[in-house]
N, C-alpha and C. Protein backbone atom coordinates (compact mmCIF):
# COMPACT_ATOMS: atom_id res chain seq x y z
N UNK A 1 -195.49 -7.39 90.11
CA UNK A 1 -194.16 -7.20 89.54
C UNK A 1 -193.74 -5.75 89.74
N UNK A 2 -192.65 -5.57 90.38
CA UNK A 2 -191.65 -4.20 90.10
C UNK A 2 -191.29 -3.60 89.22
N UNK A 3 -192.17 -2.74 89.19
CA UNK A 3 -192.09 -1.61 87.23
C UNK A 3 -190.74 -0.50 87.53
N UNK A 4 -189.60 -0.49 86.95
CA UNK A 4 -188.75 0.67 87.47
C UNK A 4 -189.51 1.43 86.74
N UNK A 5 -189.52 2.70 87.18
CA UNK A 5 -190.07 4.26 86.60
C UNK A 5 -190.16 4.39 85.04
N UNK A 6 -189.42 4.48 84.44
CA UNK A 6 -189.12 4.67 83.46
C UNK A 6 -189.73 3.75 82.42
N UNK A 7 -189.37 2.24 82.64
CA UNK A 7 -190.01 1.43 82.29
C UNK A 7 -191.72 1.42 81.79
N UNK A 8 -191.99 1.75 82.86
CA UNK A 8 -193.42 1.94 83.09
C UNK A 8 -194.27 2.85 81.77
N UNK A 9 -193.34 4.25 81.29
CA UNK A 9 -193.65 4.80 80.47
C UNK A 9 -193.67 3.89 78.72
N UNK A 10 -192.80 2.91 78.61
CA UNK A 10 -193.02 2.52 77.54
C UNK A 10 -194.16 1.38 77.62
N UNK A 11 -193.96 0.64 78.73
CA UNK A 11 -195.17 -0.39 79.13
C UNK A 11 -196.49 0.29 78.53
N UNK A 12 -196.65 1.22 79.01
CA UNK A 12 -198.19 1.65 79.25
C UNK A 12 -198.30 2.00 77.28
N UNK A 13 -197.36 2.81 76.91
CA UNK A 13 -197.23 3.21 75.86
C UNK A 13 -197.76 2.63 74.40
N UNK A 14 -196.90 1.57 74.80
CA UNK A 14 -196.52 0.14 73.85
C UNK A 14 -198.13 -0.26 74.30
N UNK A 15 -198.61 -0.48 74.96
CA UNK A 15 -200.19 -1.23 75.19
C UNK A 15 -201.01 -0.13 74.36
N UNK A 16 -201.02 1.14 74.56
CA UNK A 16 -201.83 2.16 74.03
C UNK A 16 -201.95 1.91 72.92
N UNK A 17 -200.75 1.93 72.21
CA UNK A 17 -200.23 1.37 70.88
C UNK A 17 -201.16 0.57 70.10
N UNK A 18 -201.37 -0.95 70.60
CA UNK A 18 -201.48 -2.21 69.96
C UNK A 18 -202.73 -1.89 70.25
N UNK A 19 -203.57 -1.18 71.04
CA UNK A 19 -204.80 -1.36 71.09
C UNK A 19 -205.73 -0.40 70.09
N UNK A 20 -204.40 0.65 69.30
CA UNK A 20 -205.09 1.68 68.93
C UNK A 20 -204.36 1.43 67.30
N UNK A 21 -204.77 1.34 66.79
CA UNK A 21 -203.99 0.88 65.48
C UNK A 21 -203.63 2.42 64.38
N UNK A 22 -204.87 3.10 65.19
CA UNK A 22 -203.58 4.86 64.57
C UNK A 22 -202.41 5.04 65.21
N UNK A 23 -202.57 4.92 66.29
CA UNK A 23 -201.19 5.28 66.15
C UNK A 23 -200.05 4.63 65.79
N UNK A 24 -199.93 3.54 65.05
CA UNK A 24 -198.53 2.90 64.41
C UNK A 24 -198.63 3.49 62.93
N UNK A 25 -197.31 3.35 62.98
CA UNK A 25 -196.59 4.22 61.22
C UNK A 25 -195.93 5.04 61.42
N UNK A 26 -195.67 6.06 60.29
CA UNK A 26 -194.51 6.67 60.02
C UNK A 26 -195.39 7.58 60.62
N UNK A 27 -194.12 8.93 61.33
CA UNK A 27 -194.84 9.80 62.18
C UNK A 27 -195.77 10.17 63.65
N UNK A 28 -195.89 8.66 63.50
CA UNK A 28 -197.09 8.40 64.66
C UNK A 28 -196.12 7.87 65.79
N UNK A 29 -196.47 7.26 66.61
CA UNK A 29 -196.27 6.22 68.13
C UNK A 29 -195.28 5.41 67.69
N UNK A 30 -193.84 5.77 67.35
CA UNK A 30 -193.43 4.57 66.81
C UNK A 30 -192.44 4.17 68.09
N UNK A 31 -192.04 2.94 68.32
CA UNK A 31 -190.81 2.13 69.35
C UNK A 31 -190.10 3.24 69.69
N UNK A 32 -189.09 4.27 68.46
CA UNK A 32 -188.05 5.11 68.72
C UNK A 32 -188.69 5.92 69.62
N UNK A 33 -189.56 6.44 69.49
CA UNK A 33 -190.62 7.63 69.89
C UNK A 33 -190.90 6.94 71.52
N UNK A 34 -191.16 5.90 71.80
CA UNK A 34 -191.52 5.56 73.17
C UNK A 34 -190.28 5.45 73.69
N UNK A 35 -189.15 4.95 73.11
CA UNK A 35 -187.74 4.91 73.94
C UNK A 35 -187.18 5.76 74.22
N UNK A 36 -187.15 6.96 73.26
CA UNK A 36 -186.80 8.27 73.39
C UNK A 36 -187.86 9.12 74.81
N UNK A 37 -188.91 8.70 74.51
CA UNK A 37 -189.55 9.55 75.77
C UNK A 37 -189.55 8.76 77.11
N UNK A 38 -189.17 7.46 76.96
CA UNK A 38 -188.91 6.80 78.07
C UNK A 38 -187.40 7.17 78.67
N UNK A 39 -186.28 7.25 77.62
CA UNK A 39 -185.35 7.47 78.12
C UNK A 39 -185.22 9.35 78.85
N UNK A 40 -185.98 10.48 78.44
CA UNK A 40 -186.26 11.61 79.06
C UNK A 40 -187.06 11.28 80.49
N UNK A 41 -187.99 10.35 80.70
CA UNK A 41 -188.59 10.06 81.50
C UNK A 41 -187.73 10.27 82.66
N UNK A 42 -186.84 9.12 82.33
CA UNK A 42 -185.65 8.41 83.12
C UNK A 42 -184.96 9.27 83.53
N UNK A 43 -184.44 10.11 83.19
CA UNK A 43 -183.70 11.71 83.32
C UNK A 43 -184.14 12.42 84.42
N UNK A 44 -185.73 12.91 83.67
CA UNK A 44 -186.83 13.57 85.01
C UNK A 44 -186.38 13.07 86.18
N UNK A 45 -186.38 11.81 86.74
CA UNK A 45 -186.39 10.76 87.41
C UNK A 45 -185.34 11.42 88.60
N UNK A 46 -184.71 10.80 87.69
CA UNK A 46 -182.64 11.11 87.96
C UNK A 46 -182.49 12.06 88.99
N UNK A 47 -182.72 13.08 87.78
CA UNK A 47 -182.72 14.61 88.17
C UNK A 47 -183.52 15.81 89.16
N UNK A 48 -184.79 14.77 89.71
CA UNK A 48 -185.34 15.59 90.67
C UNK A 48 -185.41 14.46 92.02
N UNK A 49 -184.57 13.85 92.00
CA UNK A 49 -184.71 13.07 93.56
C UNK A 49 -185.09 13.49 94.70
N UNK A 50 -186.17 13.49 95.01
CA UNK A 50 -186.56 14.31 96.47
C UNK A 50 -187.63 15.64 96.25
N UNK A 51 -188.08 15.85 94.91
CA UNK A 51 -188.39 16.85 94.36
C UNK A 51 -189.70 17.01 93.37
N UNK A 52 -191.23 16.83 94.46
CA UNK A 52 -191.65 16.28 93.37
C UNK A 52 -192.38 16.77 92.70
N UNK A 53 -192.43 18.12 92.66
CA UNK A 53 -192.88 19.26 91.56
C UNK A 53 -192.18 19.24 90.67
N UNK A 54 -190.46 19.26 90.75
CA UNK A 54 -189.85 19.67 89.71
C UNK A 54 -190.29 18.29 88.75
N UNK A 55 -189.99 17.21 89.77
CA UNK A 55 -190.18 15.62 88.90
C UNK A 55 -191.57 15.55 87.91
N UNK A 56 -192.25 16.53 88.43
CA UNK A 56 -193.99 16.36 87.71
C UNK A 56 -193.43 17.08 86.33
N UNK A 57 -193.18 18.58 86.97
CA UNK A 57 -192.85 19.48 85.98
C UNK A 57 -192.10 18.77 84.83
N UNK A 58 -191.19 18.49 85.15
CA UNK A 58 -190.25 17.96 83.72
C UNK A 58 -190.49 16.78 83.18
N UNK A 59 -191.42 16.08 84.04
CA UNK A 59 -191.87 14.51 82.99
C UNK A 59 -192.92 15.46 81.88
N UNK A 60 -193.70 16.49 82.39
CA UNK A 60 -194.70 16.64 81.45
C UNK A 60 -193.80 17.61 80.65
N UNK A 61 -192.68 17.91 80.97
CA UNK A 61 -191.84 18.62 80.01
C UNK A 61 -191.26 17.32 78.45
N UNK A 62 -190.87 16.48 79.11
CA UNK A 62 -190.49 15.45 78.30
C UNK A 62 -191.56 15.61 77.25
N UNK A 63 -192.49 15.10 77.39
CA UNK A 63 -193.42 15.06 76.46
C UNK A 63 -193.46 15.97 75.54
N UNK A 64 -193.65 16.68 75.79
CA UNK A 64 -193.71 18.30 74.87
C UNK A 64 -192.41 18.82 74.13
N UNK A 65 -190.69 18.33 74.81
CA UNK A 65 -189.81 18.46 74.19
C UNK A 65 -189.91 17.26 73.13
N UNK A 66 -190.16 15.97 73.45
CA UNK A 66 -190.16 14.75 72.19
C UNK A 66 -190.97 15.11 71.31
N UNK A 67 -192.55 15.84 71.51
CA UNK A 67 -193.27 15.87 70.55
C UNK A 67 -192.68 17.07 69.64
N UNK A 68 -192.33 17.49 70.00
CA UNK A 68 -191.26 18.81 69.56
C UNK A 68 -190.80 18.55 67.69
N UNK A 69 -191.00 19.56 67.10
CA UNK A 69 -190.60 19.72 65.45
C UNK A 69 -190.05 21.10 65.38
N UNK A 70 -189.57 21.16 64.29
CA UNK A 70 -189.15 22.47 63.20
C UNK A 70 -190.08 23.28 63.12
N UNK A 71 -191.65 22.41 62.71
CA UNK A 71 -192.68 23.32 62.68
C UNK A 71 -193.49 23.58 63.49
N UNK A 72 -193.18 23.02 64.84
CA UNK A 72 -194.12 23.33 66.05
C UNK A 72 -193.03 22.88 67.23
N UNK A 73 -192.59 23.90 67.72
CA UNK A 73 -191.33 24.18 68.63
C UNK A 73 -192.19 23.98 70.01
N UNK A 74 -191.65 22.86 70.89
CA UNK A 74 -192.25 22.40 72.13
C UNK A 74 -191.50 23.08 73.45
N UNK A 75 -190.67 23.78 73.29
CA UNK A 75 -189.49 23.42 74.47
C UNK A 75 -189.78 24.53 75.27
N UNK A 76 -190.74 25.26 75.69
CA UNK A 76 -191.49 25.96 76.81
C UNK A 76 -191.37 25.51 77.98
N UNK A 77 -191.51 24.24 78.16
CA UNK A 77 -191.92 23.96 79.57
C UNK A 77 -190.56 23.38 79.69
N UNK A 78 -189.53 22.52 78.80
CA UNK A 78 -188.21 22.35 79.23
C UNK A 78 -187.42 23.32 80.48
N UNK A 79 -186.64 22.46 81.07
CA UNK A 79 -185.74 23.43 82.10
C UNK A 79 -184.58 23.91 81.47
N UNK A 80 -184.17 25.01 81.76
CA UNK A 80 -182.95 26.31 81.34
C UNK A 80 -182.03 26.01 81.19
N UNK A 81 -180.93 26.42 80.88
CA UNK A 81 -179.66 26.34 81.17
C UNK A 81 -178.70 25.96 80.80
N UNK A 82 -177.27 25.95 80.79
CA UNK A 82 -176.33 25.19 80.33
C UNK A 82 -176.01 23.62 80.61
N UNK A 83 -176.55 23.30 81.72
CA UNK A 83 -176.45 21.79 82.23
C UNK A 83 -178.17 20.83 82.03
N UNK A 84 -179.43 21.54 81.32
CA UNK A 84 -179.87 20.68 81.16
C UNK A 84 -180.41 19.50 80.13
N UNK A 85 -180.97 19.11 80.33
CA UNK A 85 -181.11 17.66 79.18
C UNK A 85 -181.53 18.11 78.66
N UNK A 86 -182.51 19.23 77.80
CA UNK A 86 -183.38 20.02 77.09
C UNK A 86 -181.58 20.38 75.64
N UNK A 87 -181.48 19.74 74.64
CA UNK A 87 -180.84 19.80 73.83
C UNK A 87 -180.97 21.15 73.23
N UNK A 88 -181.85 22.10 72.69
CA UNK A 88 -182.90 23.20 72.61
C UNK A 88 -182.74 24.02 73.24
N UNK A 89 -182.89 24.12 74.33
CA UNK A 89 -182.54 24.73 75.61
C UNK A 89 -181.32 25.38 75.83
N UNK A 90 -180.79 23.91 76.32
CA UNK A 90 -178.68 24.09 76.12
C UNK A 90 -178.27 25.00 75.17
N UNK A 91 -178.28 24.88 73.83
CA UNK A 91 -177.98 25.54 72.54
C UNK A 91 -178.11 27.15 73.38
N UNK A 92 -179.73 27.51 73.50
CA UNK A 92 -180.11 29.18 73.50
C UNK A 92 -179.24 29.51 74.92
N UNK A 93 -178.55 28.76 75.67
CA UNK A 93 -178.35 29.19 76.82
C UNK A 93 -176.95 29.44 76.67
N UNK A 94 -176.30 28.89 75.67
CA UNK A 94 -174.89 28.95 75.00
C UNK A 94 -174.77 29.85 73.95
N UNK A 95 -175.90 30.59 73.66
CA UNK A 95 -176.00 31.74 73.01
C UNK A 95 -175.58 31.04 71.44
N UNK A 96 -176.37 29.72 71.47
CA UNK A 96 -176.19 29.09 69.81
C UNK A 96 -177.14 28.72 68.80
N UNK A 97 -177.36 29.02 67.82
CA UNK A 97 -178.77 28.59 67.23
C UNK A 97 -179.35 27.10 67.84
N UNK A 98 -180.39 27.01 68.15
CA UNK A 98 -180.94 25.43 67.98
C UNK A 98 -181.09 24.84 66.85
N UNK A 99 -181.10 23.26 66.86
CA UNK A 99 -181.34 22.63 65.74
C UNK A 99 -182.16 21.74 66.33
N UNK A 100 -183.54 21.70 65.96
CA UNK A 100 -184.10 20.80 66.21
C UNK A 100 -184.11 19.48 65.41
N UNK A 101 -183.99 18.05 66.49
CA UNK A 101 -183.19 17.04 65.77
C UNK A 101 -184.33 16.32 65.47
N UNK A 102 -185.79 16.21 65.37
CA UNK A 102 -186.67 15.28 65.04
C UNK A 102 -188.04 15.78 64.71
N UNK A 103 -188.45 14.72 64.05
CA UNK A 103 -189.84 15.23 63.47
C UNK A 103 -190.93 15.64 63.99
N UNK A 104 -191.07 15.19 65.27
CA UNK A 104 -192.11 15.34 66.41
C UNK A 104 -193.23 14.43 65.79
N UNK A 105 -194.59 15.19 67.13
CA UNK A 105 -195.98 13.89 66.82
C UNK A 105 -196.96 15.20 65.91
N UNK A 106 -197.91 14.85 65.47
CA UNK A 106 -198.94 15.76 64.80
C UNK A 106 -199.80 15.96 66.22
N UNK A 107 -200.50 17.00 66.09
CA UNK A 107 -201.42 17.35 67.42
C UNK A 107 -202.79 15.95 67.46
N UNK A 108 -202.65 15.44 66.58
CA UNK A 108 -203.69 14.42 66.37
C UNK A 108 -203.15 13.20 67.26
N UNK A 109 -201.89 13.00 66.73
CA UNK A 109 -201.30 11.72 67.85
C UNK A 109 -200.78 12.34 69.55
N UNK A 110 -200.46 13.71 69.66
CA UNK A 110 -199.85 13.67 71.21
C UNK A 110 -201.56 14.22 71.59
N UNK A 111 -202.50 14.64 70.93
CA UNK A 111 -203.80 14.03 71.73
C UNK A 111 -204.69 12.91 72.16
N UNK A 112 -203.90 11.83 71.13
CA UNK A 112 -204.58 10.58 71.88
C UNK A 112 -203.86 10.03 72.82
N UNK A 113 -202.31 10.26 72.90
CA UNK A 113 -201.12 9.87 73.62
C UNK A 113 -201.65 10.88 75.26
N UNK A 114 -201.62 11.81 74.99
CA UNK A 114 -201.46 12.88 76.29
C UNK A 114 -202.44 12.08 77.67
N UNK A 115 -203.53 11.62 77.16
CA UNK A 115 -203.78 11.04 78.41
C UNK A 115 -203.60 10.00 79.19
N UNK A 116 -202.94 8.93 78.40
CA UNK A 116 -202.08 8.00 79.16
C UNK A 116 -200.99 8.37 79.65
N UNK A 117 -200.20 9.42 78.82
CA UNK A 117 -198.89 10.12 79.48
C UNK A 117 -199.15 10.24 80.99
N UNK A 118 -200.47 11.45 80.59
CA UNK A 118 -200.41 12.26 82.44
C UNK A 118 -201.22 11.35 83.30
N UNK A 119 -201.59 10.16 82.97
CA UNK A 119 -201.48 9.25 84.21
C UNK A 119 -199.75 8.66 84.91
N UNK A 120 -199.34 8.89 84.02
CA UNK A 120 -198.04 8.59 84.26
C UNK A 120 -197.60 9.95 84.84
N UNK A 121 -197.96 10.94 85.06
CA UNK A 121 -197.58 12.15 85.54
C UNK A 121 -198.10 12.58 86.99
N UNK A 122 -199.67 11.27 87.56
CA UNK A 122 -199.67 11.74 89.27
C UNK A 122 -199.02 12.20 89.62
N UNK A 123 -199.47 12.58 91.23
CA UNK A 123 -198.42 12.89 92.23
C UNK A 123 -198.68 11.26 92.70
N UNK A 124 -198.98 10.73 92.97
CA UNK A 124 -199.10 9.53 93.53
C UNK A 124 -198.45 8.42 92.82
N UNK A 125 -198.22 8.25 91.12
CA UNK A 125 -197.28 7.70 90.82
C UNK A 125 -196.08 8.20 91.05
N UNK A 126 -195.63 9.56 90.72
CA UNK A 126 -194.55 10.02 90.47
C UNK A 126 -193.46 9.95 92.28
N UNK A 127 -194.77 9.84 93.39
CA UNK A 127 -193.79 9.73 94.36
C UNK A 127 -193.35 8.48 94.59
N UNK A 128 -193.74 7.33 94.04
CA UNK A 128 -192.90 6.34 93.95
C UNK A 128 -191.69 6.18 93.05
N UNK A 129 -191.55 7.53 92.47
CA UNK A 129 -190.10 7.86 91.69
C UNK A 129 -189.25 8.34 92.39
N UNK A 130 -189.20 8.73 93.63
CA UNK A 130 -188.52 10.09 94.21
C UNK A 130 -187.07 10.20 94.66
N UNK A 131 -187.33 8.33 95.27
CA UNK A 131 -185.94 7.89 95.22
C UNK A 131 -184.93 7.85 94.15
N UNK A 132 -185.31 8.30 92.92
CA UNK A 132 -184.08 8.68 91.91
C UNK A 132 -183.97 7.45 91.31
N UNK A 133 -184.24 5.78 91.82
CA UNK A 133 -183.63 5.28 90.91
C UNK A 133 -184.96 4.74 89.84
N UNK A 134 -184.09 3.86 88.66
CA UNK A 134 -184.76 3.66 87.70
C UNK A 134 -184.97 2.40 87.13
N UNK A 135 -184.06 1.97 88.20
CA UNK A 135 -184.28 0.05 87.68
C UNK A 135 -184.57 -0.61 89.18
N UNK A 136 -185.06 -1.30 89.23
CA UNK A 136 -185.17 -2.51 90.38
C UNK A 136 -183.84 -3.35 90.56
N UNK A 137 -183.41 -3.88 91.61
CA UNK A 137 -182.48 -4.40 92.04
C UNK A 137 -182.10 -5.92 90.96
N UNK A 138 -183.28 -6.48 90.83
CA UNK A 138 -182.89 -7.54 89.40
C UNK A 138 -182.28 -7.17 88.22
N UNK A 139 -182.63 -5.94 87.91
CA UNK A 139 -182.16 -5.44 86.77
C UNK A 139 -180.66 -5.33 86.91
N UNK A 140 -180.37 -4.36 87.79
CA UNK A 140 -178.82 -4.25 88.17
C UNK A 140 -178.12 -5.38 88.49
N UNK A 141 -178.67 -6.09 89.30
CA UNK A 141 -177.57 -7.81 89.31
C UNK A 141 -177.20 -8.38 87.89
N UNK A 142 -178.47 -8.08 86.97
CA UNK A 142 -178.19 -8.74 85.33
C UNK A 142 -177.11 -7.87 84.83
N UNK A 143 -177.24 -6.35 85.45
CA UNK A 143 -176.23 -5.53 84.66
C UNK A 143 -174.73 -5.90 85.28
N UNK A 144 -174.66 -6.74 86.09
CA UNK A 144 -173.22 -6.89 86.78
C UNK A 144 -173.30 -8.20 86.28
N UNK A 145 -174.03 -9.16 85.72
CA UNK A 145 -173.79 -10.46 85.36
C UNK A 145 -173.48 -10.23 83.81
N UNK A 146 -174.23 -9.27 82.94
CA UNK A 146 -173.83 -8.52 81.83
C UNK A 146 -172.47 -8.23 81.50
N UNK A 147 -171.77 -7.27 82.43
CA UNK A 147 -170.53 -6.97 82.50
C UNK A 147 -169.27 -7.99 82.59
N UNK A 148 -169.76 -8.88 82.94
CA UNK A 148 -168.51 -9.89 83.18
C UNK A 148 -168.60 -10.91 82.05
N UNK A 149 -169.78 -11.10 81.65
CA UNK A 149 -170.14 -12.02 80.55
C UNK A 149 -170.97 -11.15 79.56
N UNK A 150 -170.81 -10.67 78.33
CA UNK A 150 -171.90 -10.16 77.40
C UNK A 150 -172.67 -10.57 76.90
N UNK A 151 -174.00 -10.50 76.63
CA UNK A 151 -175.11 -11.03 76.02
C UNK A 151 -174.78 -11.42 74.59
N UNK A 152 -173.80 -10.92 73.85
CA UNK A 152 -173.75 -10.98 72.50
C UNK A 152 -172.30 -12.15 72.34
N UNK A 153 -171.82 -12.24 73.50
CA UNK A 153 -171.08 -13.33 73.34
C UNK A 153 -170.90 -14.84 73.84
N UNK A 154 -171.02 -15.61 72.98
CA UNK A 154 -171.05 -17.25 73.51
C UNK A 154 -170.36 -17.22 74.51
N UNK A 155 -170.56 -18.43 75.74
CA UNK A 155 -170.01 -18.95 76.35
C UNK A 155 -170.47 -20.20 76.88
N UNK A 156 -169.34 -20.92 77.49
CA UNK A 156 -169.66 -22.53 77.60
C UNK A 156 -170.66 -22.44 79.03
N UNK A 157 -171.47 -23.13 79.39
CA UNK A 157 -172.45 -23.32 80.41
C UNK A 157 -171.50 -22.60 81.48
N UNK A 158 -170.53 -23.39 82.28
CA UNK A 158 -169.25 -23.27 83.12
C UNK A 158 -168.92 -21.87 83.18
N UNK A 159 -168.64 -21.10 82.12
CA UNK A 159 -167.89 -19.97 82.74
C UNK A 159 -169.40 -18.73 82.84
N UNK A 160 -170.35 -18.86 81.69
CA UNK A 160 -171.32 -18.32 82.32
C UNK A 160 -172.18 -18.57 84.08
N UNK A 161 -171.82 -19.77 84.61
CA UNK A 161 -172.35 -20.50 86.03
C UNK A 161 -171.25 -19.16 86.97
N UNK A 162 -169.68 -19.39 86.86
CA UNK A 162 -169.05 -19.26 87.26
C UNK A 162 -168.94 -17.43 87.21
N UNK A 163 -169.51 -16.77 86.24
CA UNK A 163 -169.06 -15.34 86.18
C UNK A 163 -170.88 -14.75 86.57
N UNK A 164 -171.62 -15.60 87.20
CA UNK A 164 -173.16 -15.41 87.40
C UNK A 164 -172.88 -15.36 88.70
N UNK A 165 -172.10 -16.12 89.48
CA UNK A 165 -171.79 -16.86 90.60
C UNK A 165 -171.00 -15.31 91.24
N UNK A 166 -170.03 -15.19 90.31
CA UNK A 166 -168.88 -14.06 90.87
C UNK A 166 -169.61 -12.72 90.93
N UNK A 167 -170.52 -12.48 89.95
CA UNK A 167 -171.83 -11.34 90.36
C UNK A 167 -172.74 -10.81 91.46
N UNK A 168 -172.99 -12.53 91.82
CA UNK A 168 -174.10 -12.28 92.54
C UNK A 168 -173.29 -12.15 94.32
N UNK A 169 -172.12 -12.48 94.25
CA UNK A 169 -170.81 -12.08 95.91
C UNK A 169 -170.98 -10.84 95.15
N UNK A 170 -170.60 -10.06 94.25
CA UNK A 170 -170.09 -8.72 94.50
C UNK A 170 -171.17 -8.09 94.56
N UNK A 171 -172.41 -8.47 93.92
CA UNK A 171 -173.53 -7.54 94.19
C UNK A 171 -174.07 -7.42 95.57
N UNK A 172 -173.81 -8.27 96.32
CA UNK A 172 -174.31 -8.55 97.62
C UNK A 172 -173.30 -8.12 98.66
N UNK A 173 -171.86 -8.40 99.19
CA UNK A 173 -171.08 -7.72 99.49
C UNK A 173 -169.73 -6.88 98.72
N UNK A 174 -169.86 -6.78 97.88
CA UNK A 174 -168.86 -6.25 97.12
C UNK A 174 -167.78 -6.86 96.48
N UNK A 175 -166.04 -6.21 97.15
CA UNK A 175 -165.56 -6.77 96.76
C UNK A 175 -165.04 -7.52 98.03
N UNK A 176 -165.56 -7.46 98.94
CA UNK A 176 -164.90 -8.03 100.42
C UNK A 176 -165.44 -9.42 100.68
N UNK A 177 -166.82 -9.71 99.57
CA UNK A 177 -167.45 -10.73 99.68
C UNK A 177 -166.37 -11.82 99.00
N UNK A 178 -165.50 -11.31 97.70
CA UNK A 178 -164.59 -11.86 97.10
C UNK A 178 -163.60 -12.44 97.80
N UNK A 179 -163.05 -11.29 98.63
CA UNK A 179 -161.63 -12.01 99.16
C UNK A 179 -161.75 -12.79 100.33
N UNK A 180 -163.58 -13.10 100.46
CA UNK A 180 -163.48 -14.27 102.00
C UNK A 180 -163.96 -15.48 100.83
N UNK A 181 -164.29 -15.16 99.73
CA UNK A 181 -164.27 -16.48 99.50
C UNK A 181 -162.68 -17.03 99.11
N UNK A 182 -161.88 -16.14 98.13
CA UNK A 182 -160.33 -16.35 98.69
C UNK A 182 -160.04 -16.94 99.63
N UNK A 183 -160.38 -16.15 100.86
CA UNK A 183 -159.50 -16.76 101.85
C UNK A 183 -159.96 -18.24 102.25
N UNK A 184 -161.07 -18.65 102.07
CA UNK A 184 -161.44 -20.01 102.02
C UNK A 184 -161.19 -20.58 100.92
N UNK A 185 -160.42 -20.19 100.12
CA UNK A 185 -159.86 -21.59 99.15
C UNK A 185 -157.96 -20.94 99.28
N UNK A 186 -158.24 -20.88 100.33
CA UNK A 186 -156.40 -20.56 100.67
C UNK A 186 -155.76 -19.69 99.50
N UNK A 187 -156.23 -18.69 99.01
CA UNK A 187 -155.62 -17.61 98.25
C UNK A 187 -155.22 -16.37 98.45
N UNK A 188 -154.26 -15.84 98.49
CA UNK A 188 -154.13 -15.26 99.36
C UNK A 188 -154.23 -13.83 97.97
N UNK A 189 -154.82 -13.06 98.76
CA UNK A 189 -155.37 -12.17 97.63
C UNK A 189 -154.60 -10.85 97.53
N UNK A 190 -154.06 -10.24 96.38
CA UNK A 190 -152.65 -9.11 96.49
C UNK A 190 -153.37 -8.27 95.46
């Protein structure tokens, strides 16, 4: 099966998890805590396409900004500046106090965590990131079958068939795939 990047970080996470019964509870390994560092993951990702020091560098930055508190300030290894994802960062680079927005992990939990992380941190995984993206091609067809039909809203068999149908022409040729099926049902398309 095709793990997009990102993905992969809560996969592994979420297993660490269930097998280790410290780390669930308040404070510890919780869902928010893996989505949140999955969604920084995803960022890393993004953001160093082609690049795969910086991509190493800032996944193991992620980590250290999520585990991040009030009382134990992580954001060292974060990247600089006014444009980056480092919330922390941004602030001092705008010449504004930081506010750090979360509780972080205790050194007890990002030490049992840290070594499943930096398997997730190879060079040998991470260059199967390099291409930037973060989902597999199934994923994105659902997100264009999503868009036309929402998950949270009913529909009769028929127009879900029919707006699955109209997804899978535009995902494949666009919108040019559209107007030849038009033109084969004599419509003339304006």
């Amino acid at each position: 099966m095709h793990w997009s990047c990102s993905k992969r970080v809560g996969a592994r996470l979420r297993k660490l998890k269930s097998k280790n019964k410290n780390l669930s509870g308040k404070g510890k390994l919780t869902d928010s805590f893996i989505d949140r560092l999955q969604n920084y993951y995803g960022i890393a990702v993004r953001s160093n396409v082609g690049n795969l020091s910086g991509l190493q560098q800032n996944v193991i930055a992620a980590l250290f900004h999520c585990s991040s508190s009030v009382e134990k300030l992580m954001h060292g290894q974060c990247p600089i500046g006014k444009d980056c994802w480092c919330y922390y960062q941004r602030a001092l680079s705008c010449g504004k106090k930081p506010n750090e927005k979360y509780k972080g992990l205790s050194n007890e939990v990002l030490n049992m965590i840290k070594p499943t992380y930096l398997e997730l941190c190879t060079k040998e995984l991470l260059t199967k990131c390099l291409h930037g993206k973060t989902q597999n091609s199934n994923q994105c067809l659902n997100g264009v079958i999503w868009q036309r039909v929402p998950e949270e809203v009913f529909v009769c068999l028929k127009t879900l068939k029919s707006s699955a149908l109209d997804a899978v022409i535009q995902f494949i040729d666009g919108y040019k795939g559209c107007v030849e099926i038009f033109k084969k049902l004599n419509i003339t398309p304006g």
